[in-house]
Every structure is written in C-alpha cells, then in structure tokens.
Protein backbone atom coordinates (compact mmCIF):
# COMPACT_ATOMS: atom_id res chain seq x y z
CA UNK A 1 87.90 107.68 71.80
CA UNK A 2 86.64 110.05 74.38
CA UNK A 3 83.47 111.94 74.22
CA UNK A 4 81.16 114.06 76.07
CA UNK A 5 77.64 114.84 76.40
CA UNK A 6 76.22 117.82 78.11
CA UNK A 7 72.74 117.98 79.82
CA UNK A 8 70.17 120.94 80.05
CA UNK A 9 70.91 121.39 83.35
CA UNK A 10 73.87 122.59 84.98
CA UNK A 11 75.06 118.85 86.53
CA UNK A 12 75.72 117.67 83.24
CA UNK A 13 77.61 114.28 82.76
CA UNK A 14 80.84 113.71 80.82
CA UNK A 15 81.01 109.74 80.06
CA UNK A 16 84.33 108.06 79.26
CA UNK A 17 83.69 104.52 78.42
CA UNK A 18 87.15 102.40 79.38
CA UNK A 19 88.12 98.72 78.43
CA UNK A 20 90.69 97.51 80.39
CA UNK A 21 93.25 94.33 78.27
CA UNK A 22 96.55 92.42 78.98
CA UNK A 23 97.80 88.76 77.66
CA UNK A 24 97.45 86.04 80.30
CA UNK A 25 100.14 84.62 81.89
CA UNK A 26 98.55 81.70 84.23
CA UNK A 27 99.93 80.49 87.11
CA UNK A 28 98.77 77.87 89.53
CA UNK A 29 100.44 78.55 93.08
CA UNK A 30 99.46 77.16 96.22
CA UNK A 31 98.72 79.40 98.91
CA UNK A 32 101.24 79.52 101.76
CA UNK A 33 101.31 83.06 103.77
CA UNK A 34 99.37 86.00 104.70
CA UNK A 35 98.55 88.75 102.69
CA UNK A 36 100.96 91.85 103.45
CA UNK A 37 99.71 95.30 104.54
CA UNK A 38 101.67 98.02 103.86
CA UNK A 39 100.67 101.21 105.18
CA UNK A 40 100.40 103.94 102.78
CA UNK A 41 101.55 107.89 103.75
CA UNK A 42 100.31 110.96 102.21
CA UNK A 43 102.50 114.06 100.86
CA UNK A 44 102.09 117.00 99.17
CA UNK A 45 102.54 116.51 95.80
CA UNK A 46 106.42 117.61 93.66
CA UNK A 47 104.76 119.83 91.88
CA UNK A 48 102.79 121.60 95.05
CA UNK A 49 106.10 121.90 97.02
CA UNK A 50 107.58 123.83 94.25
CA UNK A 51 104.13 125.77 93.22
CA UNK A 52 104.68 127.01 97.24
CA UNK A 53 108.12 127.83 96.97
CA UNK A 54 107.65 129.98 93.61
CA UNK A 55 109.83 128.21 91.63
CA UNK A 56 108.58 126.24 88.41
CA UNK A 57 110.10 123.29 87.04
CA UNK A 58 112.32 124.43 84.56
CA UNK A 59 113.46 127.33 87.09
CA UNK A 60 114.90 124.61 89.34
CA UNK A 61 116.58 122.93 86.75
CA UNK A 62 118.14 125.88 85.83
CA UNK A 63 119.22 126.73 89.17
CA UNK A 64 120.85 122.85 89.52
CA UNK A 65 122.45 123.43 85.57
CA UNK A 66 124.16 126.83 86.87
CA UNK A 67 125.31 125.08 89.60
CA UNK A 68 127.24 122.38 87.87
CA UNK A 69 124.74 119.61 87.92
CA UNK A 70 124.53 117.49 84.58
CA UNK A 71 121.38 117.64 82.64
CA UNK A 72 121.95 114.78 79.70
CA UNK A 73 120.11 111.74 78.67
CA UNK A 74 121.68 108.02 78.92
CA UNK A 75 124.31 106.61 76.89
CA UNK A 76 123.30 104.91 73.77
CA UNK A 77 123.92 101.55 74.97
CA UNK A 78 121.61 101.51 78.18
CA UNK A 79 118.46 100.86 78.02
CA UNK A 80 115.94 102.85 79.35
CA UNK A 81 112.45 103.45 79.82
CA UNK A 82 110.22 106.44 80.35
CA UNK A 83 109.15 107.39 84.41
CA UNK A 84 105.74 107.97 85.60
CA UNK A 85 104.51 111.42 85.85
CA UNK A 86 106.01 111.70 89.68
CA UNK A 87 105.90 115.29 89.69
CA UNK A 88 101.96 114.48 91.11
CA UNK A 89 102.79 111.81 92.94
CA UNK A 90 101.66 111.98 97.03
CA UNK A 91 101.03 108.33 98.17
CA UNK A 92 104.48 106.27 99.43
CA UNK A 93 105.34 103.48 101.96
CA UNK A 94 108.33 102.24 103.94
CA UNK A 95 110.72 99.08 102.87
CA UNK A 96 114.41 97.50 103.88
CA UNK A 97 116.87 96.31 101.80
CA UNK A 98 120.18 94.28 102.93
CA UNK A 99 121.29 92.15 106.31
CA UNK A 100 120.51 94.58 108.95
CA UNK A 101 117.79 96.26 107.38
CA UNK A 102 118.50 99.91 105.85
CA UNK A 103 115.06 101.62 105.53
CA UNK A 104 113.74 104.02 102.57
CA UNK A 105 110.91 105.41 102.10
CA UNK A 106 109.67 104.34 98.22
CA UNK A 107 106.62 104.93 95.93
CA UNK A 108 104.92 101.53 94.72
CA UNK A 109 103.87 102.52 91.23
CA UNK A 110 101.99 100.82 88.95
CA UNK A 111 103.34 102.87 85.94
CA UNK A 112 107.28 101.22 86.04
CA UNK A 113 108.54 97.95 87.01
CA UNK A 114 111.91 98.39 88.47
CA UNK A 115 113.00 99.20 92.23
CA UNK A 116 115.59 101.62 92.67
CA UNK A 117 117.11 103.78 95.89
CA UNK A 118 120.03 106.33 96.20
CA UNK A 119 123.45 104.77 96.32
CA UNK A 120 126.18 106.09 98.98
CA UNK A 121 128.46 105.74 95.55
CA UNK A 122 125.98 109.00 94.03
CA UNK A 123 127.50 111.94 92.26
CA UNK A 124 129.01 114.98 94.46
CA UNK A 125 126.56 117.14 92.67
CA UNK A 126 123.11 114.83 92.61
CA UNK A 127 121.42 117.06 95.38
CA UNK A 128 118.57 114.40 95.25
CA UNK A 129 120.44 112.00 96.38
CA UNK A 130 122.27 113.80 99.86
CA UNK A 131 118.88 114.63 100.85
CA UNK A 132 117.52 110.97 101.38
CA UNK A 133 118.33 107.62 102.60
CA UNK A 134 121.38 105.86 100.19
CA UNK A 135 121.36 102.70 99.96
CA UNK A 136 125.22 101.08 101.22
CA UNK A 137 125.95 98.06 100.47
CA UNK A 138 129.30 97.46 102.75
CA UNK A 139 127.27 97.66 105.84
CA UNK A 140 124.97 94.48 104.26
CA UNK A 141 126.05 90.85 105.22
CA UNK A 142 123.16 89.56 102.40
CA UNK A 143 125.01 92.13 99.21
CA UNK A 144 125.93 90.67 96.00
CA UNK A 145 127.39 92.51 93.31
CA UNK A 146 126.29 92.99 90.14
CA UNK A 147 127.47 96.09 88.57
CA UNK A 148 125.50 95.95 85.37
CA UNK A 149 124.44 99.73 84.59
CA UNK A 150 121.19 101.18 83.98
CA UNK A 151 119.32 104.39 83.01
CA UNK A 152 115.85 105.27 83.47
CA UNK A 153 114.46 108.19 81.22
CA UNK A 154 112.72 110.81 82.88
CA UNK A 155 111.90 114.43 81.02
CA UNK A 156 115.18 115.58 79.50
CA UNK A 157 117.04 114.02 82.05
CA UNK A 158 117.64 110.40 82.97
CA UNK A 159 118.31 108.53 86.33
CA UNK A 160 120.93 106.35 86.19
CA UNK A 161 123.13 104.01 88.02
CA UNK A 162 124.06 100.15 88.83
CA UNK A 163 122.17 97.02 89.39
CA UNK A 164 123.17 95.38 92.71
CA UNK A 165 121.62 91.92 94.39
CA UNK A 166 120.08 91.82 98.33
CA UNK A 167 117.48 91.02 100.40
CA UNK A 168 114.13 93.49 100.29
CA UNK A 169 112.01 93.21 103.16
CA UNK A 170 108.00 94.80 102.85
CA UNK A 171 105.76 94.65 105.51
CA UNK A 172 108.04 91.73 106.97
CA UNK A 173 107.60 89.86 103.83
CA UNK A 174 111.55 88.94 102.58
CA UNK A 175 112.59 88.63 99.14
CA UNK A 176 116.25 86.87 99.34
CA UNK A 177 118.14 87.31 95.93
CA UNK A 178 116.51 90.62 94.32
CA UNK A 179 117.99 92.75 92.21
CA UNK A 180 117.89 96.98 92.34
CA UNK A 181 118.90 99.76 90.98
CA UNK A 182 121.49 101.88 93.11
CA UNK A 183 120.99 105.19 91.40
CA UNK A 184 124.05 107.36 91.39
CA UNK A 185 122.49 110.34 89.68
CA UNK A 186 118.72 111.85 89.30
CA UNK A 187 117.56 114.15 86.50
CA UNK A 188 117.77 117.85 87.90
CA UNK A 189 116.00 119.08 90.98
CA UNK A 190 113.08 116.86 90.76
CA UNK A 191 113.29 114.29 92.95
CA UNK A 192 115.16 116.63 95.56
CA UNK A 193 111.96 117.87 97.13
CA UNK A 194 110.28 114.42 97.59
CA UNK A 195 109.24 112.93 100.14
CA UNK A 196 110.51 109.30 99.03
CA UNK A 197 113.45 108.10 98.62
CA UNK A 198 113.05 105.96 95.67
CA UNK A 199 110.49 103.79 93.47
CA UNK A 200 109.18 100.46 93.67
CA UNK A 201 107.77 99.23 90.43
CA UNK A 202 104.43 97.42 90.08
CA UNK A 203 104.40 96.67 86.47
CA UNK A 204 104.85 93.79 84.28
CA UNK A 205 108.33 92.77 83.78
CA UNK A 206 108.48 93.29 80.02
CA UNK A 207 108.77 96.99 80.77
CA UNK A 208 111.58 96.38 83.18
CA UNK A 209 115.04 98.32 82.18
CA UNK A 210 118.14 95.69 82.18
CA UNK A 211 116.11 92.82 82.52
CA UNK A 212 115.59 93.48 86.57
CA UNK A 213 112.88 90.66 87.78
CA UNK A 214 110.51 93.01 89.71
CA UNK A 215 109.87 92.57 93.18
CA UNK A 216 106.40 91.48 93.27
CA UNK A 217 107.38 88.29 89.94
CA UNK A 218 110.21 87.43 92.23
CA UNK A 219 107.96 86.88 95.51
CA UNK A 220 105.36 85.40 93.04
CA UNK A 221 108.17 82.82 92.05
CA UNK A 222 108.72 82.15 95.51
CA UNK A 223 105.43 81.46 96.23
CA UNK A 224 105.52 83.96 99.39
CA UNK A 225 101.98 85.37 98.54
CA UNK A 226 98.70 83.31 99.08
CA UNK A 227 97.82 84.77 96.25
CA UNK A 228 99.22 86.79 92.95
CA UNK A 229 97.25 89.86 93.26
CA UNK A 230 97.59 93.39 95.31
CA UNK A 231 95.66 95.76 95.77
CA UNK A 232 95.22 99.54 97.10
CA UNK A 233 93.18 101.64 98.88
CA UNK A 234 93.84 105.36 98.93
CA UNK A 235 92.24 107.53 101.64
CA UNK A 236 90.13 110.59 100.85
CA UNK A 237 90.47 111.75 103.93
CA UNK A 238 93.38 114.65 104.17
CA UNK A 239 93.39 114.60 108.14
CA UNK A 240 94.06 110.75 108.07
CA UNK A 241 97.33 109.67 110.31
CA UNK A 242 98.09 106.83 107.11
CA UNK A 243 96.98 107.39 103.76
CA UNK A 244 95.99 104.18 102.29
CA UNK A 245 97.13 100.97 102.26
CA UNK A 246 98.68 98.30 99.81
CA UNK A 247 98.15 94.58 100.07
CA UNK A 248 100.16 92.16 98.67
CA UNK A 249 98.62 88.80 98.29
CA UNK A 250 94.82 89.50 98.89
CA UNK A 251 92.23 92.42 100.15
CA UNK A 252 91.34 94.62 102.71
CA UNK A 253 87.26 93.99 102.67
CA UNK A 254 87.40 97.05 105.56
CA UNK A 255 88.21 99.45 102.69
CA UNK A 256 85.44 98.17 99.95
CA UNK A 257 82.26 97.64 99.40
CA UNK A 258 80.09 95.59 97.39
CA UNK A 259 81.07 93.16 94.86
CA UNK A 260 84.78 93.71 92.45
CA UNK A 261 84.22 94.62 89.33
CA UNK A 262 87.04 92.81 87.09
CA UNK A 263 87.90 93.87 83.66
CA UNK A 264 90.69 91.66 81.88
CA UNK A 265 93.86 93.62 80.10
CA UNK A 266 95.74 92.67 76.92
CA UNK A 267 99.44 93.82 77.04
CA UNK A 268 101.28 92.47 79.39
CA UNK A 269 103.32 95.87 80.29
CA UNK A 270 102.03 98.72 82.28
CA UNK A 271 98.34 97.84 83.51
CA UNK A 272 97.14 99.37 80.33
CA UNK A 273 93.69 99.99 79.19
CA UNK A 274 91.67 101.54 76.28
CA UNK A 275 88.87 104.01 76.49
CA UNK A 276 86.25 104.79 73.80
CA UNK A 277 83.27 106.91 74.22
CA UNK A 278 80.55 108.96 72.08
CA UNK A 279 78.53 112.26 71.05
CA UNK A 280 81.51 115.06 70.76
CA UNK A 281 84.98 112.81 70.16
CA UNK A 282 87.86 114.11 71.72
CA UNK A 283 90.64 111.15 71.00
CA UNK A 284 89.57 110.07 67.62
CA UNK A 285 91.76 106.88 67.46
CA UNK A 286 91.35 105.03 70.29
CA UNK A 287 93.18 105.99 73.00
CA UNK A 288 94.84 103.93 75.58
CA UNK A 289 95.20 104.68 79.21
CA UNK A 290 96.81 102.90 82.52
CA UNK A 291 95.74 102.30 85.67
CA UNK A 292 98.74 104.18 87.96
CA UNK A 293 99.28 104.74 91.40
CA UNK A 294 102.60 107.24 90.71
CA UNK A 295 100.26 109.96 89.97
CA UNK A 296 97.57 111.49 91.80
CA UNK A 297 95.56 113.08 89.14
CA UNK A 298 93.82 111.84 86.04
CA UNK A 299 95.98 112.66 82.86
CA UNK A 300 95.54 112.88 79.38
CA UNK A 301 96.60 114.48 76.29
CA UNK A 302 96.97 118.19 76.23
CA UNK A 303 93.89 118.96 73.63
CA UNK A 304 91.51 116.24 75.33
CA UNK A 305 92.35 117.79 78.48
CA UNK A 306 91.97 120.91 77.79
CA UNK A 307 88.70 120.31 76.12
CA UNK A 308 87.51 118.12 79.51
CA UNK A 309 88.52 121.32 81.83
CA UNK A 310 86.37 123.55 79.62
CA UNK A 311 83.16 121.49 80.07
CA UNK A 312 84.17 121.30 83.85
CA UNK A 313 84.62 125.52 83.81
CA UNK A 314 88.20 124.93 84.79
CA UNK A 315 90.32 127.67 84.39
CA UNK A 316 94.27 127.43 83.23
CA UNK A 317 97.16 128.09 85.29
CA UNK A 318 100.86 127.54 85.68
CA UNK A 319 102.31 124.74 85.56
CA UNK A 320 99.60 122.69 83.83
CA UNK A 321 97.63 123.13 86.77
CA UNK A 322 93.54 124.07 86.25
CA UNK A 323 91.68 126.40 88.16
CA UNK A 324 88.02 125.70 89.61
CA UNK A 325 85.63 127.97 91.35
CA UNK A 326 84.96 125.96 95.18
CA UNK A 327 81.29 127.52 95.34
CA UNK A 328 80.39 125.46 92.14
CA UNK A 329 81.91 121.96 93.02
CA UNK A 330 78.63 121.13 94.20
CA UNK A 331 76.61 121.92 91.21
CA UNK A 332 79.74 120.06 89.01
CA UNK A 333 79.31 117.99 86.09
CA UNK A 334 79.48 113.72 86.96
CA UNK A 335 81.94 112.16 84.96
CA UNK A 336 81.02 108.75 84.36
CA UNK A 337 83.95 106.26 83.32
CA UNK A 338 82.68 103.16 81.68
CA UNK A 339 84.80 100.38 81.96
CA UNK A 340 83.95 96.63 80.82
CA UNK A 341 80.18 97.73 80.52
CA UNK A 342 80.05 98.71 84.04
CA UNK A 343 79.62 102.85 85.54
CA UNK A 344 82.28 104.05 87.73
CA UNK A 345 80.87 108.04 88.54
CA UNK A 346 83.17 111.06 89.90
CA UNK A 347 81.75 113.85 91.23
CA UNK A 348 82.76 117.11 91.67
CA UNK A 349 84.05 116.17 95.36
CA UNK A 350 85.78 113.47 94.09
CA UNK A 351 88.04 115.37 91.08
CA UNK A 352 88.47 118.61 92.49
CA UNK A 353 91.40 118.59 94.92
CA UNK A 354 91.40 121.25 97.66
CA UNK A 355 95.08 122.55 98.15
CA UNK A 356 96.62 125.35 99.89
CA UNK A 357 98.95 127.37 97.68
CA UNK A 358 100.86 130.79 99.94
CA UNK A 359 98.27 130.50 102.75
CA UNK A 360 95.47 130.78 100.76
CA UNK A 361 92.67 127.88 100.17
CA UNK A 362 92.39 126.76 96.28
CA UNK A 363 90.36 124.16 94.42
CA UNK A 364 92.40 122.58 91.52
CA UNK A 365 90.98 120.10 88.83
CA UNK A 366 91.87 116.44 89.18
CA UNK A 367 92.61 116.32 85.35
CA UNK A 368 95.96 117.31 84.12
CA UNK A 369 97.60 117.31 80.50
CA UNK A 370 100.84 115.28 79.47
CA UNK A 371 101.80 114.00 76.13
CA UNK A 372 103.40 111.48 75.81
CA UNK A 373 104.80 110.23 72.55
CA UNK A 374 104.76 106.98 70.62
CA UNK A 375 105.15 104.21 70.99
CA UNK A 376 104.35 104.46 74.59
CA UNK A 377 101.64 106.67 73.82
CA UNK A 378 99.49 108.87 73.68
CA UNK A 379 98.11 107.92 77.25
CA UNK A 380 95.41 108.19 79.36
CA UNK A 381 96.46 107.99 83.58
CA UNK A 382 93.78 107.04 85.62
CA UNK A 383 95.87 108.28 89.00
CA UNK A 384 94.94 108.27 92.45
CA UNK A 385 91.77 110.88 91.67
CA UNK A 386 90.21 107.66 90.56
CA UNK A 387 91.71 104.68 92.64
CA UNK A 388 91.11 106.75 95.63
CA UNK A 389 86.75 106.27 94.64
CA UNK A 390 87.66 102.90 93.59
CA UNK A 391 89.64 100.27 95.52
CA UNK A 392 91.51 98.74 92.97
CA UNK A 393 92.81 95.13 92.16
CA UNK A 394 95.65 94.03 90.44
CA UNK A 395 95.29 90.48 89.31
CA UNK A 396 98.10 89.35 87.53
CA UNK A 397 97.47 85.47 87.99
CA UNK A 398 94.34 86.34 85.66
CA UNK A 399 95.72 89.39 83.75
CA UNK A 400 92.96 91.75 85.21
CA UNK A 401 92.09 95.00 87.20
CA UNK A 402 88.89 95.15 89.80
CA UNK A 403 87.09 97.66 91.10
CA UNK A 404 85.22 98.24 94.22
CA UNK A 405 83.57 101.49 95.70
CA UNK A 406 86.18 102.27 98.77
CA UNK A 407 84.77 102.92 101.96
C-alpha cells in the first residue's frame, strides 16, 4: 500500500515504505576475472523524440498502419512476455555478437531477460529495423542455427523473430554458445526513433520467452565473473560525455558512498519488490513494484499516480506526461521511500526532470502512470529517477538488491 502524509509547511514529505523479495538460488563460484565496466550513454528519451516532433504515439502508428506495416499480436503458439516501458528509456551501452565482432548498441534492462538485435532477414516494411545495426549471421565464423521462433509482447503489437546461437562479447568479456533473438519485425514506429538497437535482458531466467538462458546465467555458469552480482550507476549530470556505468561482476566504489544497503527479494523473476505505506492509502492491496533500468521515470498505476502528482502540484499533459512549475522545485515535497526499514529521500531536484520540448525549457515530474494488468501486475517501476540517487546492486548469488547514495 502506498500512502502519504502532508506537513504544515510547504516541504511536506510523501513516504513510500518498499520491501524488496526473491527465492534464493545459491551458488558457490570461485572467483576468476575482473569485474566488467561497461560504459553507459545517455539519450533523449522515445517518448521526448516524438513529444519534439509533434507526433503522439498512436499518430505514428497510424502513420506506419497506412503505410502497410502490420500491427498484430503473436501467434497463439509463441510464447511471449510483456516489454518494459521503453518508451522512457535513455540509458544504453555498446556490445558484439559473432566471429568478427558486429557491434549494436543495446539497453541492459532489468525489467526482461532476453537479448535480442535486428536481423538482416527483417520484414521490407519493419522501418525499425533499416534504421539500426542487423545482426547477419553469414558474415560470423562462431553462428549456429537455431531457428526456434519467438515473440515478445509489447502494447498492441509484438516483436518477433528467431532464436539463433553465437558468441556475445561485453566490455571484452566473451560468452561462447549464447543464444538471441534475431528480431525480424518490431511493433509499429516505436522502436524506429531509438537510439539502440536492441535489448539486453537483466532478469531472472524464469521470465525468459522460449527458454533463452540470459546472458548474464550463461557467464555465471561459466564462471567468467568474480562474482554474481552487477551493478549501475546512472549519472545526474546531463553535460556528462558517458552516462553511467554497468559492472558486471563487482562495484565501482568511485560512484558510491557509504555502506550498501541490501534488501533480499522473493520471486525469482523481474527484481520485484513490494511497497506498503500509511496515513492516506493509495494502493490498498499491496502493491508490488521492480527495480528497472529500461525506464527512466518512476511508474505506477494511473489513480496512485495521479493522486502522487497532485500532492507534488503537478499538472497533466499529453502523453502521460506531468507538468511542474521550475520556481517551486526548491520548496518541493521529499518523498521518502522506505525500503527494508531503511530511508532512501528524493527531492525535488532529484524527481523533476528538466527537458527541452520546441526550444523552450520545461520541468516534467519523474512519476508517470502505466497499468499494467494481472498477473504481471499492477506494478510499481522504480526507473532510473531513483537508481540514478541510488547506486544499485543486483545480487543474484544472494537473491538481493543494495543501495548506496551515488556520488
């Protein structure tokens, strides 16, 4: 459940009290590389690109359905699973895949568990796909087919395609043997406009569509990484050359400070938590949430977030966007999230996101409404709004997520 509780004065604070659970899955490796740096690169956000252009998201779909593009979910027989929220997604990094190396830019996300790129085999009319890097596999020594087909759900829409085998290199780490998706069509316009080629799931592999061992289980079974964990730091500086940065196999101390604060999770899917709270209850049955790098904001269902913009004085826009005066971010309530008995605090600096919109300077709320159904939800999405306050650890030799104050 979340609540809030206003103060007499104007800097009131809205607490969210979060518990963070997943089933262990233990396992003893011995330590036998370096950690991996990736460096992370900032965009503007899908749904900023197409907020400058005029066009909505709908509108663009439209304009792709008129032109002959499909619009249709997957077969029956495919199994698929439900995409991250990438339309406010900025952060991405660089990886290879095959023998020479063909680069893509990809977004590690936390929210999905499967790695998939644009194939050279991609439908004439999947505009997404001419725009960015395709993946071919003739021109790769280390290819092995595989063929089996797959469709990831996103919106009406689903991406879909073919599993193939090769080698995936991050950061110079190589992982022989792993399987992909070669996606030969992408719902609508979306992904068109970003700046990444493709995704690079983080999750647990229970969530994984056809089975696909994610990258980071199969480098864990290889015992490539000193250690099973990874973590991120995103920069909250918008003038910064490189974004953030993602670790595999250890920390960064440069980009923390203090102590981690662990919390242990329960299901062993996304890196899902549960957030109660008190005084006025806004999510009267317990709502759960995830910790998610494929979105920048914090999201939450449409009447909790609506009712959090209100005590923020957040006005509504388009496109689920909200409004906020950039005279009063100073004087902005604190909005305290509780999680495992310990206060992580976000101030007005740190959830109101300054953007430029048609030349003109704007200050958007950090907390954005998306429902999504059951089973899967309804959800909480603690994005990069909070990871980028909080260096965060994922731990999945111990089932658990840390936090640090980032530097």
């Amino acid at each position: 459940m979340t609540k809030f509780q206003k103060a007499k004065n104007d800097n009131c604070n809205i607490s969210i009290n979060i518990l963070i659970v997943c089933v262990r899955r233990s396992e003893n490796q011995e330590a036998c590389f370096s950690p991996v740096m990736v460096p992370l690169y900032k965009t503007r956000s899908l749904r900023r690109l197409m907020s400058d252009n005029g066009r909505t998201v709908e509108e663009l779909r439209a304009l792709a359905q008129s032109a002959g593009a499909p619009d249709s979910g997957p077969p029956p027989s495919l199994p698929v699973e439900r995409l991250t929220n990438f339309m406010d997604a900025q952060y991405y990094g660089v990886i290879s895949i095959g023998t020479p190396p063909q680069n893509f830019t990809v977004l590690f996300d936390t929210g999905s568990s499967n790695l998939w790129v644009p194939s050279i085999h991609c439908s004439f009319f999947d505009l997404a796909c001419w725009v960015h890097h395709r993946y071919n596999s003739k021109k790769s020594s280390t290819y092995v087919k595989n063929g089996t087909e797959f469709a990831i759900r996103y919106g009406r829409g689903s991406l879909s395609g073919f599993i193939s085998e090769d080698t995936v290199s991050v950061a110079g780490l190589s992982v022989s043997g792993q399987q992909f998706g070669e996606a030969v069509k992408q719902p609508g316009i979306t992904f068109a406009v970003a700046r990444f080629d493709g995704v690079l799931g983080m999750a647990y592999p229970s969530i994984s569509v056809a089975n696909v061992t994610p990258v980071f289980d199969t480098a864990m079974g290889a015992k490539l990484l000193p250690q099973n964990i990874f973590s991120v730091y995103i920069s909250r500086d918008p003038k910064a050359a490189v974004g953030g940065e993602l670790v595999l196999g250890g920390l960064d101390p440069q980009y923390y400070t203090g102590d981690l604060h662990y919390v242990n999770v329960t299901r062993k899917a996304y890196w899902q938590i549960v957030d109660v709270g008190n005084q006025l209850t806004l999510c009267k049955a317990s709502c759960q949430a995830i910790v998610d790098t494929g979105t920048s904001l914090i999201v939450g269902p449409s009447e909790e977030i609506r009712a959090l913009n209100k005590a923020i004085g957040a006005l509504p826009l388009l496109m689920g966007e909200y409004l906020i005066n950039c005279k009063e971010i100073p004087t902005l309530p604190v909005i305290s999230f509780n999680i495992g008995g310990k206060t992580f605090n976000l101030t007005g600096e740190d959830y109101v996101m300054k953007e430029s919109q048609l030349g003109m300077s704007i200050c958007l709320s950090g907390f954005m409404a998306m429902d999504i159904p059951p089973p899967a939800g309804p959800l909480w999405i603690l994005g990069d709004v909070f990871i980028g306050k909080y260096y965060t650890v994922f731990d999945r030799s111990a089932d658990r997520v840390g936090f640090a104050a980032a530097k």
